[in-house]
N, C-alpha and C. Protein backbone atom coordinates (compact mmCIF):
# COMPACT_ATOMS: atom_id res chain seq x y z
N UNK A 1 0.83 -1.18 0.00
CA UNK A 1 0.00 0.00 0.00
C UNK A 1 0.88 1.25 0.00
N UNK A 2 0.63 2.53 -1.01
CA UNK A 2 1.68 3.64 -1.16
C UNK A 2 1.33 4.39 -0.53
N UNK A 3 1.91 5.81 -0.50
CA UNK A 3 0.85 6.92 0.05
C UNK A 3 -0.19 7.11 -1.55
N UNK A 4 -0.74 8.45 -1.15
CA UNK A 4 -1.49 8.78 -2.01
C UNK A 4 -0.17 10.05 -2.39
N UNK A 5 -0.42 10.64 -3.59
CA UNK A 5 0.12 11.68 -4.10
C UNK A 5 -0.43 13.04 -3.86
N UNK A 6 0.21 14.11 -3.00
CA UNK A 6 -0.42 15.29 -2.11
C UNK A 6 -0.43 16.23 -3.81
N UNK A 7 -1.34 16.73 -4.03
CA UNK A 7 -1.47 17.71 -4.62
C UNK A 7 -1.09 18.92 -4.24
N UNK A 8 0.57 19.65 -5.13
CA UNK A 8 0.53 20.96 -4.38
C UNK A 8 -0.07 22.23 -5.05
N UNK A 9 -0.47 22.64 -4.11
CA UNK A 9 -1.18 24.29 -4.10
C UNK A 9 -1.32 25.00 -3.18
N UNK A 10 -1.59 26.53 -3.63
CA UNK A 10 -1.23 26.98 -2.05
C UNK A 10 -2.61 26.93 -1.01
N UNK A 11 -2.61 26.63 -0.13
CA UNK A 11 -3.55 26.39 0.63
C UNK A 11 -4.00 28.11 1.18
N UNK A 12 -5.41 27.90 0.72
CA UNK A 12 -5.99 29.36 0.48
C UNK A 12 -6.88 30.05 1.81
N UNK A 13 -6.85 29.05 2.49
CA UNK A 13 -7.39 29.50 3.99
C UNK A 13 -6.02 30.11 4.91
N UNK A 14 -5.73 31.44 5.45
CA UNK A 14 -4.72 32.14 6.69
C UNK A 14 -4.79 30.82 7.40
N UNK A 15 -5.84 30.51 8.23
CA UNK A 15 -5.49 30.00 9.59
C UNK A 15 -4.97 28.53 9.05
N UNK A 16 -5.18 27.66 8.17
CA UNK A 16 -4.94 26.55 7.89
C UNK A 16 -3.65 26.25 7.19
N UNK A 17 -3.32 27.30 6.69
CA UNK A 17 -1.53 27.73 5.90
C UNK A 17 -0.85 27.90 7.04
N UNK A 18 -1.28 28.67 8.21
CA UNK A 18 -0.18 28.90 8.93
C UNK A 18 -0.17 27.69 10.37
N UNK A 19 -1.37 26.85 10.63
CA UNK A 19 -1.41 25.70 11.16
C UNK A 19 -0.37 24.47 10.70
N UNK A 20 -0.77 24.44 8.78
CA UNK A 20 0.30 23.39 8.20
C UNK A 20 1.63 23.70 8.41
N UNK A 21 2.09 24.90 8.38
CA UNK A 21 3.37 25.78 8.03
C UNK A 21 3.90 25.76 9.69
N UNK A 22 3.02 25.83 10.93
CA UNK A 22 4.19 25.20 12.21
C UNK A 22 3.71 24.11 12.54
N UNK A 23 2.95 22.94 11.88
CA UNK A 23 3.56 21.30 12.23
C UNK A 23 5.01 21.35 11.38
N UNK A 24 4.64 21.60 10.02
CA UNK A 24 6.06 21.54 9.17
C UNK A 24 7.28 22.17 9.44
N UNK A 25 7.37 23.17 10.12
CA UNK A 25 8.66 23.87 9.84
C UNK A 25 9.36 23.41 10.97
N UNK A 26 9.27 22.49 11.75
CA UNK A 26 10.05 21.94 12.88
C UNK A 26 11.10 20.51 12.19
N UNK A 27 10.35 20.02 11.73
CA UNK A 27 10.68 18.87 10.35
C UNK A 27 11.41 19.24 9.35
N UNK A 28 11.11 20.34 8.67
CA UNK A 28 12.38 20.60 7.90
C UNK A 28 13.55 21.49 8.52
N UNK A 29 13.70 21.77 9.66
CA UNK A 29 14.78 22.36 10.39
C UNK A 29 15.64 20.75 10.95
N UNK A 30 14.87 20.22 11.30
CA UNK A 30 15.47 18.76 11.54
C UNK A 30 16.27 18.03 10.60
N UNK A 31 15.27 17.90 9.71
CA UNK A 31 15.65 17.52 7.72
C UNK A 31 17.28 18.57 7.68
N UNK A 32 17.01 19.42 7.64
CA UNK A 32 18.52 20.22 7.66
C UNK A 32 19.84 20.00 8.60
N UNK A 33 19.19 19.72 9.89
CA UNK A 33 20.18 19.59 10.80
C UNK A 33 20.84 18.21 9.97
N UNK A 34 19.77 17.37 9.83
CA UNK A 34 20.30 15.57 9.48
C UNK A 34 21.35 15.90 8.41
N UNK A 35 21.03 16.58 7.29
CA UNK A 35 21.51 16.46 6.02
C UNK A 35 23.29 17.40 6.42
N UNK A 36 23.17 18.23 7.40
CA UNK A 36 24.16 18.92 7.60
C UNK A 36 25.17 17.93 8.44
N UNK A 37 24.42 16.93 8.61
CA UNK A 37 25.66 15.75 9.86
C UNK A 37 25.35 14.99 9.09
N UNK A 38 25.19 13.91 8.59
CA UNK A 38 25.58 13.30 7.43
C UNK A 38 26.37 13.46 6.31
N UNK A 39 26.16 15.14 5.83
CA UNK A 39 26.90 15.47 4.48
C UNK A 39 28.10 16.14 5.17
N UNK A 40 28.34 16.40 6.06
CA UNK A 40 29.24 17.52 6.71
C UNK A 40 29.46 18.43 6.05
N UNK A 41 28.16 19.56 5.98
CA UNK A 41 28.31 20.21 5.09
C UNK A 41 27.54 21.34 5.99
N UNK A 42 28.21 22.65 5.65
CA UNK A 42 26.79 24.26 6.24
C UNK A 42 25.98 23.94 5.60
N UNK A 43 24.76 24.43 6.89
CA UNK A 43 23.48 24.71 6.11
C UNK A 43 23.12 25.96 6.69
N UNK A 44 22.43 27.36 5.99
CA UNK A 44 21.83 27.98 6.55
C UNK A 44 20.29 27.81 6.19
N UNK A 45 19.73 28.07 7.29
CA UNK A 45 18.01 27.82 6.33
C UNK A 45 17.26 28.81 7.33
N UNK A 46 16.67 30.10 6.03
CA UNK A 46 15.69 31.30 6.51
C UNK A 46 14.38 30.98 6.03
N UNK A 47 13.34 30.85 6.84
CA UNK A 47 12.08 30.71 6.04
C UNK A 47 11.17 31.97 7.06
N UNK A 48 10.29 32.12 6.53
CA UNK A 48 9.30 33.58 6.57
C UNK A 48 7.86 32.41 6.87
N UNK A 49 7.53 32.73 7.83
CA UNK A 49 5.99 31.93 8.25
C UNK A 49 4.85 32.80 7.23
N UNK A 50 4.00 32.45 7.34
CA UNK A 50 2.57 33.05 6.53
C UNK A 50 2.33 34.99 7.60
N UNK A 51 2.84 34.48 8.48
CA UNK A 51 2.26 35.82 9.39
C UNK A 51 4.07 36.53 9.27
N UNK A 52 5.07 36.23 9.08
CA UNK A 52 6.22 36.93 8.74
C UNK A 52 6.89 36.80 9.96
N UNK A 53 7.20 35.90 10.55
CA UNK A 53 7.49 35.46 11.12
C UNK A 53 8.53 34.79 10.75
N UNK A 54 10.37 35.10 11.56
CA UNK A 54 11.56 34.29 10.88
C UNK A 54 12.31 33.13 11.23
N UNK A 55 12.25 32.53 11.07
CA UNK A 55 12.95 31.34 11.92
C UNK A 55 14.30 31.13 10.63
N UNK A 56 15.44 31.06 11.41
CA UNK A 56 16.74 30.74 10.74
C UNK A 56 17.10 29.49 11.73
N UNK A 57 18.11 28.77 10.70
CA UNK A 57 19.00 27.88 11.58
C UNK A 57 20.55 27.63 10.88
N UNK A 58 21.21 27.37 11.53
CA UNK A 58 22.43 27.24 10.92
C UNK A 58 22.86 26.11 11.21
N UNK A 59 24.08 25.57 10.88
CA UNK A 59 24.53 24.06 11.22
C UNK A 59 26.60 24.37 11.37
N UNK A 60 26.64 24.44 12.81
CA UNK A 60 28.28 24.75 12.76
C UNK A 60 28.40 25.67 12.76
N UNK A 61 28.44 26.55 12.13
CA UNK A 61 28.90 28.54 11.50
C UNK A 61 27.49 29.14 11.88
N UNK A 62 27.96 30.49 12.53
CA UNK A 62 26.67 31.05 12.67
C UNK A 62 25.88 30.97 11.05
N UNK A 63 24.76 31.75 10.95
CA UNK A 63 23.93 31.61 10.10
C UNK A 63 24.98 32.83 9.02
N UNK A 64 25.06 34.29 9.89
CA UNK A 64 25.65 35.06 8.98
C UNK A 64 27.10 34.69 8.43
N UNK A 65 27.61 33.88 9.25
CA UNK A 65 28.68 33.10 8.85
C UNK A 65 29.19 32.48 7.21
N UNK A 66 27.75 31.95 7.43
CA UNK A 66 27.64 30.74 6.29
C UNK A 66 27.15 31.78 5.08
N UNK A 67 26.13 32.15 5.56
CA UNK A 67 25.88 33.53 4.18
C UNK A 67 26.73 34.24 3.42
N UNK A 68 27.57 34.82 4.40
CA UNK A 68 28.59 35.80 3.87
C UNK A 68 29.78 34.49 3.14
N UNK A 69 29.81 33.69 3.72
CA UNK A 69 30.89 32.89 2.57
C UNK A 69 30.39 32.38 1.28
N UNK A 70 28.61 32.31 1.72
CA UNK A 70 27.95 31.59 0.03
C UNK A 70 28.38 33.12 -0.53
N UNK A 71 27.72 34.30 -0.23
CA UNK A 71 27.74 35.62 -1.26
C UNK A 71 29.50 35.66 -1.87
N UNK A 72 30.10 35.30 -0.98
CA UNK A 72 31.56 35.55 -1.48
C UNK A 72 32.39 34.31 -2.72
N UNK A 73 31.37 33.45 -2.55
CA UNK A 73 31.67 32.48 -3.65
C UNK A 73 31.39 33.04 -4.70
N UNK A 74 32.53 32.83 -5.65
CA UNK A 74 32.22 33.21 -7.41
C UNK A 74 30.85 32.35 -8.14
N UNK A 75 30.35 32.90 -8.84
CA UNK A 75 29.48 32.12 -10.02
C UNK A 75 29.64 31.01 -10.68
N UNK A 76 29.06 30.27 -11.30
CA UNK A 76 29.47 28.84 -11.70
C UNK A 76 30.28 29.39 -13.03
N UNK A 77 29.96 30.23 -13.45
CA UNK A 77 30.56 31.09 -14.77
C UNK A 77 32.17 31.76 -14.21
N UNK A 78 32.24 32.14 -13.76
CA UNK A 78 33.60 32.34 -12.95
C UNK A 78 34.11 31.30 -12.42
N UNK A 79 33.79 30.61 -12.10
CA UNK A 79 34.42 29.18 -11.58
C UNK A 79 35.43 28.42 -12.69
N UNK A 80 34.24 28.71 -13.58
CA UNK A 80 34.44 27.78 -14.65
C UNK A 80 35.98 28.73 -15.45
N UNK A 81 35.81 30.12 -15.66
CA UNK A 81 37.04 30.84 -16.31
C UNK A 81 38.36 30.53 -15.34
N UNK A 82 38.06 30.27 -13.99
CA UNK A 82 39.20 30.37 -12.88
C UNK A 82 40.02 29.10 -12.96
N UNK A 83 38.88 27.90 -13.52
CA UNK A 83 39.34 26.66 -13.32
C UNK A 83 40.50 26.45 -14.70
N UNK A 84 40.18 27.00 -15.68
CA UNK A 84 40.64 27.14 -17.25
C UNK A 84 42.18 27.89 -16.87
N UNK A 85 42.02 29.21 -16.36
CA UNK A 85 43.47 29.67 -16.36
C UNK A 85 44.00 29.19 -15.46
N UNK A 86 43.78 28.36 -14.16
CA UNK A 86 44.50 27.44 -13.71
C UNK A 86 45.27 26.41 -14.35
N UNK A 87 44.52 25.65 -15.10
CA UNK A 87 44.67 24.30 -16.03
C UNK A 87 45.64 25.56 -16.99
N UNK A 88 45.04 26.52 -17.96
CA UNK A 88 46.42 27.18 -18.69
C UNK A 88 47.53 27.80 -18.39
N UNK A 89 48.13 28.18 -17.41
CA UNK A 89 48.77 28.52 -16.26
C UNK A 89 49.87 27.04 -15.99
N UNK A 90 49.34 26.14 -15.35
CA UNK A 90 49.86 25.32 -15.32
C UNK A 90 51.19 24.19 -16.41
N UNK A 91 50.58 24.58 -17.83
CA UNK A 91 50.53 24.08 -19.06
C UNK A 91 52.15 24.70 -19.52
N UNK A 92 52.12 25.63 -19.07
CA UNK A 92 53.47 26.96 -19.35
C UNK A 92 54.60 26.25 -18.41
């Protein structure tokens, strides 16, 4: 026996969005913690409740920690030119 398949949409009732939205958001802060000790990897995770409300979590590094090193990472497009004059650089 499977589950059934949840149809998503946004759930159009306030009080029932923001009922689903704190059983759930304890579960995927968990989901994050797991994936951050398993993968040994940062996680920061910001989510905004229906009423605006913030809950962050971080894993290891504060939250602004981890932010400021994703913003400071180059682009996959820069990555990719950095990785090239390395490899041509090398070649010499």
């Amino acid at each position: 026996m499977g589950r059934n398949k949840v149809v998503m949409k946004k759930i159009e009732d306030p009080v029932s969005r923001q009922q689903f939205y704190s059983k759930r958001k304890d579960s995927i802060v968990k989901k994050s913690n797991e994936l951050g000790v398993l993968c040994d990897t940062d996680i920061a995770l910001l989510m905004f409740s229906p009423t605006d409300q913030v809950t962050s979590y971080s894993s290891g590094e504060s939250f602004e920690d981890i932010m400021i090193n994703a913003m400071n990472q180059p682009d996959e497009l820069n990555r990719r030119l950095i990785r090239r004059s390395l490899i041509s650089s090398n070649k010499h």
